[in-house]
Protein backbone atom coordinates (compact mmCIF):
# COMPACT_ATOMS: atom_id res chain seq x y z
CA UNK A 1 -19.62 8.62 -2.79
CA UNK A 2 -17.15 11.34 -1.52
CA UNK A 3 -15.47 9.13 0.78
CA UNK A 4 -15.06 6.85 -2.12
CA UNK A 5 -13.62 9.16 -4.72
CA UNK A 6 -11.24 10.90 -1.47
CA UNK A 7 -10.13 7.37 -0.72
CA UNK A 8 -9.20 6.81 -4.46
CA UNK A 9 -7.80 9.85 -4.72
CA UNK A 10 -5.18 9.78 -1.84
CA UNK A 11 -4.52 6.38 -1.74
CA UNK A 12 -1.27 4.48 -2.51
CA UNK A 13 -2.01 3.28 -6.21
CA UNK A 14 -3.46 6.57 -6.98
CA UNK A 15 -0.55 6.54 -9.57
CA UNK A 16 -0.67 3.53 -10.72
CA UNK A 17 -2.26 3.48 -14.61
CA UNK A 18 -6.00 2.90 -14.70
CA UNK A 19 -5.48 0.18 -17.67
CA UNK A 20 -3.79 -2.19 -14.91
CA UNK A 21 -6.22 -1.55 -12.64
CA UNK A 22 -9.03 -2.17 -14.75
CA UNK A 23 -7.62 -5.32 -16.22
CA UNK A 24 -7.04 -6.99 -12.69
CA UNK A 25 -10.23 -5.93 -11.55
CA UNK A 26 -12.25 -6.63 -14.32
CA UNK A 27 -10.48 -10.25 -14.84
CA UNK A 28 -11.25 -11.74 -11.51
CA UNK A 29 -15.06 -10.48 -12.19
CA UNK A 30 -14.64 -12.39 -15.26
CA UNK A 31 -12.77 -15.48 -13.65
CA UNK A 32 -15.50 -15.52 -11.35
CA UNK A 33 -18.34 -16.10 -13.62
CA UNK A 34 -16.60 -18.55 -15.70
CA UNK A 35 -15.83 -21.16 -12.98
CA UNK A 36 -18.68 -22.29 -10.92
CA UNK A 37 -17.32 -24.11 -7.78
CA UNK A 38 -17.52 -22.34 -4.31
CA UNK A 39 -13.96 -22.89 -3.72
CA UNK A 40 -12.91 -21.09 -6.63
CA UNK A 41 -15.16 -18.18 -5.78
CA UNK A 42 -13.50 -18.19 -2.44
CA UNK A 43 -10.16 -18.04 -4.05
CA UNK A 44 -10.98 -15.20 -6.01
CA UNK A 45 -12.63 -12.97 -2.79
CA UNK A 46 -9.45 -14.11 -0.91
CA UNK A 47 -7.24 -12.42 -3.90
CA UNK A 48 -9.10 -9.72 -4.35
CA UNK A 49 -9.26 -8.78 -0.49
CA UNK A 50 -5.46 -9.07 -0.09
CA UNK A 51 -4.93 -7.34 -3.34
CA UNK A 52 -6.99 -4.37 -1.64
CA UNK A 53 -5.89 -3.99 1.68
CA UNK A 54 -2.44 -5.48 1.89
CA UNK A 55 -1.41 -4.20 -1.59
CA UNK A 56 -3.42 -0.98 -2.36
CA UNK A 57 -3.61 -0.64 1.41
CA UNK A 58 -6.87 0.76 1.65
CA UNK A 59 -8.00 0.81 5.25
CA UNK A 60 -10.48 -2.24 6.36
CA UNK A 61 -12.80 0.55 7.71
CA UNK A 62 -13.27 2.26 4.81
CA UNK A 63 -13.51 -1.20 2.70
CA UNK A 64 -16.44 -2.10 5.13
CA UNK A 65 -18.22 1.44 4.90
CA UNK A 66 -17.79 1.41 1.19
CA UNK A 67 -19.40 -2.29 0.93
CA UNK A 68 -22.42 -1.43 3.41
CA UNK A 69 -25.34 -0.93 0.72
CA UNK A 70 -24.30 -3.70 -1.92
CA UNK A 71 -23.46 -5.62 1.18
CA UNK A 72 -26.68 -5.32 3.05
CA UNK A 73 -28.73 -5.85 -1.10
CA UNK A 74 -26.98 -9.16 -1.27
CA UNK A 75 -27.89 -10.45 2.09
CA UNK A 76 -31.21 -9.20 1.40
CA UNK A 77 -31.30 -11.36 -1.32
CA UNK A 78 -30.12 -14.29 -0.17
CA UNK A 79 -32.57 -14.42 2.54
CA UNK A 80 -35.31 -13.72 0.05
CA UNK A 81 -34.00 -16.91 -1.79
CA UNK A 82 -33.70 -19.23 1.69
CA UNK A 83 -36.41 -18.55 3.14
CA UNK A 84 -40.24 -19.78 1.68
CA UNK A 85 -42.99 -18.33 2.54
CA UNK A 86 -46.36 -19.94 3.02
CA UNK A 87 -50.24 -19.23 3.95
CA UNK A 88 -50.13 -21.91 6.38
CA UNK A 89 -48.30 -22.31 9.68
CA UNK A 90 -45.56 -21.98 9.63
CA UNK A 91 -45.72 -19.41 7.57
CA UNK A 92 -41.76 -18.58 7.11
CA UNK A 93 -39.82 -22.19 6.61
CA UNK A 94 -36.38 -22.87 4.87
CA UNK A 95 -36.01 -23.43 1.42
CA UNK A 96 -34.96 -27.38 -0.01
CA UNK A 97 -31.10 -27.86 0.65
CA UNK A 98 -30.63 -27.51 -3.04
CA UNK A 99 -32.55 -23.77 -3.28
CA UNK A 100 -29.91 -23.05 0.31
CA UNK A 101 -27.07 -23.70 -1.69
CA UNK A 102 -27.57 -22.45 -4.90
CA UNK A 103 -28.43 -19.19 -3.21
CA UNK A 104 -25.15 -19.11 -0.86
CA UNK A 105 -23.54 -19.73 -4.33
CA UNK A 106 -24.83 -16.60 -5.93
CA UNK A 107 -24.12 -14.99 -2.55
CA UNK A 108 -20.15 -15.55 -2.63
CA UNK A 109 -20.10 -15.26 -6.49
CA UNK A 110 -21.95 -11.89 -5.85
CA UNK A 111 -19.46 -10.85 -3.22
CA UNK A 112 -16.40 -11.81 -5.34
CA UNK A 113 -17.66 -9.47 -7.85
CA UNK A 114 -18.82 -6.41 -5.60
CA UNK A 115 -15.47 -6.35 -4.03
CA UNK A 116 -13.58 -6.25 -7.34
CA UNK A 117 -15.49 -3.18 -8.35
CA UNK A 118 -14.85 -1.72 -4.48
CA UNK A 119 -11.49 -2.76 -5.47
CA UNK A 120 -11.41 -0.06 -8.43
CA UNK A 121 -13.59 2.21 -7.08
CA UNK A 122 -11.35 2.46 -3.91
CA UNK A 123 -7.90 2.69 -5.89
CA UNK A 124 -8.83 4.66 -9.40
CA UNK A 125 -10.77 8.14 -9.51
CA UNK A 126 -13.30 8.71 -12.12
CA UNK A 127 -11.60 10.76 -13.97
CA UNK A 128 -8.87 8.54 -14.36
CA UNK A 129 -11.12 6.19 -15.65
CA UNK A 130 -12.33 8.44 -18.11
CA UNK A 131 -9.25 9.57 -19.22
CA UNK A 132 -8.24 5.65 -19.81
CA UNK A 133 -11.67 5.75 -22.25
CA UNK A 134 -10.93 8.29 -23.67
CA UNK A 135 -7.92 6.50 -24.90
CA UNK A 136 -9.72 3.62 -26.19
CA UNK A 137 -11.89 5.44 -28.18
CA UNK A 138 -14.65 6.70 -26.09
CA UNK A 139 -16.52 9.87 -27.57
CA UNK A 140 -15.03 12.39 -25.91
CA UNK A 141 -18.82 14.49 -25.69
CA UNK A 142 -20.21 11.09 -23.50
CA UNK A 143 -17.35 11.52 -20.87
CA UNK A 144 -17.57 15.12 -21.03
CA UNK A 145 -21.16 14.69 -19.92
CA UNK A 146 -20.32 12.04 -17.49
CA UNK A 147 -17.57 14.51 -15.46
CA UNK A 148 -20.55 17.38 -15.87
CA UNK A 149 -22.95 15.79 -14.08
CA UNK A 150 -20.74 13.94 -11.65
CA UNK A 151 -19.79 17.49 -10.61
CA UNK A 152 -23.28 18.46 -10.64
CA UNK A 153 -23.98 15.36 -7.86
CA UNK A 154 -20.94 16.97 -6.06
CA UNK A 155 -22.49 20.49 -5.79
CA UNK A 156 -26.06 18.98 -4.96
CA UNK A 157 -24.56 17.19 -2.07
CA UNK A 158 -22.83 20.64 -1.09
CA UNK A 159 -26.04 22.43 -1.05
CA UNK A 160 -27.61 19.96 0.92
CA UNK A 161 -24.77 19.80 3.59
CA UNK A 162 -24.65 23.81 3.79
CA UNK A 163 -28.64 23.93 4.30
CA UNK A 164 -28.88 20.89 7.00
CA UNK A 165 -26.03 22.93 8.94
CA UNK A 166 -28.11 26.18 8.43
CA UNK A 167 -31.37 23.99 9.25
CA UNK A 168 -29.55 22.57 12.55
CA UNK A 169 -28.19 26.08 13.52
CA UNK A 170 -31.82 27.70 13.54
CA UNK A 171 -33.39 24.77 15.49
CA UNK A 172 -34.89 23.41 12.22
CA UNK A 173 -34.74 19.81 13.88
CA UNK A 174 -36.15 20.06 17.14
CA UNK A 175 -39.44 17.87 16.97
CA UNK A 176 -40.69 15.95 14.37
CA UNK A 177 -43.04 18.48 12.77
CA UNK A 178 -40.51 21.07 12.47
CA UNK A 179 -38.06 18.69 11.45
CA UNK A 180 -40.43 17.81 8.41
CA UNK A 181 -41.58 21.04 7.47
CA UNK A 182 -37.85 22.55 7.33
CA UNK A 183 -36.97 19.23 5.55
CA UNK A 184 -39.80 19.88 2.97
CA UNK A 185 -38.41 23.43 2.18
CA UNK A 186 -34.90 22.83 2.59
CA UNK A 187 -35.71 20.02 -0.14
CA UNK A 188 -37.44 22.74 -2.50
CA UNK A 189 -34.90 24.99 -2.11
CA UNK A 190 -32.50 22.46 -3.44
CA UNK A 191 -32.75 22.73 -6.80
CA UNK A 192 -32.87 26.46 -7.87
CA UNK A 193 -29.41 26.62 -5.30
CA UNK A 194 -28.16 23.71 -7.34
CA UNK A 195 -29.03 25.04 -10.65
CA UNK A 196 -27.41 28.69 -9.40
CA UNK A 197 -23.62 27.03 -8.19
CA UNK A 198 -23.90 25.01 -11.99
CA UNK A 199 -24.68 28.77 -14.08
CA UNK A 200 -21.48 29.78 -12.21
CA UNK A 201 -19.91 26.59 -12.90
CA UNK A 202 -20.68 27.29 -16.22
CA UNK A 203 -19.58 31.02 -16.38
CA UNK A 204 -16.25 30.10 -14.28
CA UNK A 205 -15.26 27.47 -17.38
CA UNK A 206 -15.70 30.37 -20.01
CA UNK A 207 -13.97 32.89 -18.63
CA UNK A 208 -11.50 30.37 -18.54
CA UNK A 209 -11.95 29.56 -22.39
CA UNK A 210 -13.49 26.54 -22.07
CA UNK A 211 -13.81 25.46 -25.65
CA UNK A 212 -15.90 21.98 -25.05
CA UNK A 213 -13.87 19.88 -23.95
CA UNK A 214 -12.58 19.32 -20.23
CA UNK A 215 -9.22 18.89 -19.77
CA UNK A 216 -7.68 17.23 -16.78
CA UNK A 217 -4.21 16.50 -15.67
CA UNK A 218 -2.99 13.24 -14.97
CA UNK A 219 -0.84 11.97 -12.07
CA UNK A 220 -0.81 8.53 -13.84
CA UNK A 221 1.90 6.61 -14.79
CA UNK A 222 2.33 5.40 -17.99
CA UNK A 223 1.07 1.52 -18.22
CA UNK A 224 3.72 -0.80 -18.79
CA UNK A 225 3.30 -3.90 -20.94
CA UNK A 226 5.64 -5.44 -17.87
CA UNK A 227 3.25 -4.88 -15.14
CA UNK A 228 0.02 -5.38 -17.74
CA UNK A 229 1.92 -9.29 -18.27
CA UNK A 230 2.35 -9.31 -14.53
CA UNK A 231 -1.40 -9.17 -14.02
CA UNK A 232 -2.05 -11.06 -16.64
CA UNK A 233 0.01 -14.16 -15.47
CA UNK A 234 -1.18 -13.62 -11.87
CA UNK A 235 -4.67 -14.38 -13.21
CA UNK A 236 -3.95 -16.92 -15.51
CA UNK A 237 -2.49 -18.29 -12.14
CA UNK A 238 -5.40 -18.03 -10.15
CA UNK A 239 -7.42 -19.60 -13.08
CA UNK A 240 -5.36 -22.58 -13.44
CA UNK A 241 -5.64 -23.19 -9.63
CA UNK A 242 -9.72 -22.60 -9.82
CA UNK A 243 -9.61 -25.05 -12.60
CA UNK A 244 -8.53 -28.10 -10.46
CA UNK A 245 -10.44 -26.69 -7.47
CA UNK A 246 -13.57 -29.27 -6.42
């Protein structure tokens, strides 16, 4: 998660308005469930991917580390749907040809869509996002509460850090029973160090008269019903070519 939100928020379209962002990503995840051919989902990964790293130009490496988890879940998946399993020898076989393709289908549709939401993740900061919400209507209490308790993941993650270096600088993690036992208290200590850094969180806001609502500058640019058409044309584009795709 951190090197997601720093790589959003140092990256080249951190300026860029979150509505244009959200519409391009959001319309190829749309584009993608509407047509149902592989080579239109293979159009749509192929635009998304350049979009990313030749026009956000967010690193490869970081695209890769970022798409590890969902990556490795949808692999995971398709196997589970390839392979059939039996009480007789052999007791792994392939699936039909039918069940093999369906499920390399749902693979690639599944990858189209995971990289369009890597896509925002990578180029638009939660807040941001938020922000653009806010603007549409969202209750401003709901994304007050989401920002609070992304913060709160933020300072868990800190404590956890700070106490695995302390753990590592007393020998904590030399052998495995050691290693568990200073995991198991490290662990309890978590959560009365996480619930301390919030109270100051909390006392830091009012004694800067926080009033209940969280106020954030933007670095945004303002969306422009030129670049909004732009994106909107590219993916009517990209439509009309999946449309005549096999």
């Amino acid at each position: 998660m951190r090197d997601i939100d720093r790589i959003a928020q140092t990256g080249r379209w951190r300026q860029k308005a979150a509505g244009e962002k959200l519409l391009f990503s959001l319309g190829c995840m749309g584009l993608s469930l509407a047509f149902h051919s592989p080579a239109s989902q293979v159009l749509l990964f192929a635009t998304v991917l350049s979009v990313t790293l030749l026009g956000a130009r967010v690193g490869a490496c970081d695209l890769l580390r970022a798409a590890r988890v969902p990556g490795l879940f949808i692999l995971a998946g398709t196997l589970a749907q390839a392979l059939s399993v039996s009480a007789a020898a052999p007791f792994v076989t392939l699936a039909p040809e039918e069940t093999i393709a369906a499920a390399a289908f749902v693979a690639l549709r599944s990858a189209t869509c995971v990289s369009a939401l890597l896509f925002l993740a990578l180029t638009t900061p939660l807040t941001a996002i938020l922000q653009f919400l806010q603007r549409l209507g969202l209750n401003r209490d709901i994304s007050d509460i989401a920002m609070v308790m992304f913060r709160i993941i933020w300072l868990a993650l800190d404590c956890l850090e700070s106490g695995q270096r302390s753990l590592a600088g007393r020998l904590g993690d030399v052998g495995w029973r050691r290693r568990i036992r200073s995991g198991g208290m490290l662990l309890a200590a978590l959560l009365p160090r996480v619930l301390d850094r919030a109270g100051r969180l909390e006392r830091g806001l009012s004694a800067r008269g926080y009033d209940g609502r969280l106020a954030f500058l933007s670095a945004e640019t303002a969306a422009s019903r030129v670049r909004l058409g732009a994106i909107a044309a590219g993916l009517a584009l990209v439509a009309a070519v999946c449309g005549v795709l096999p």
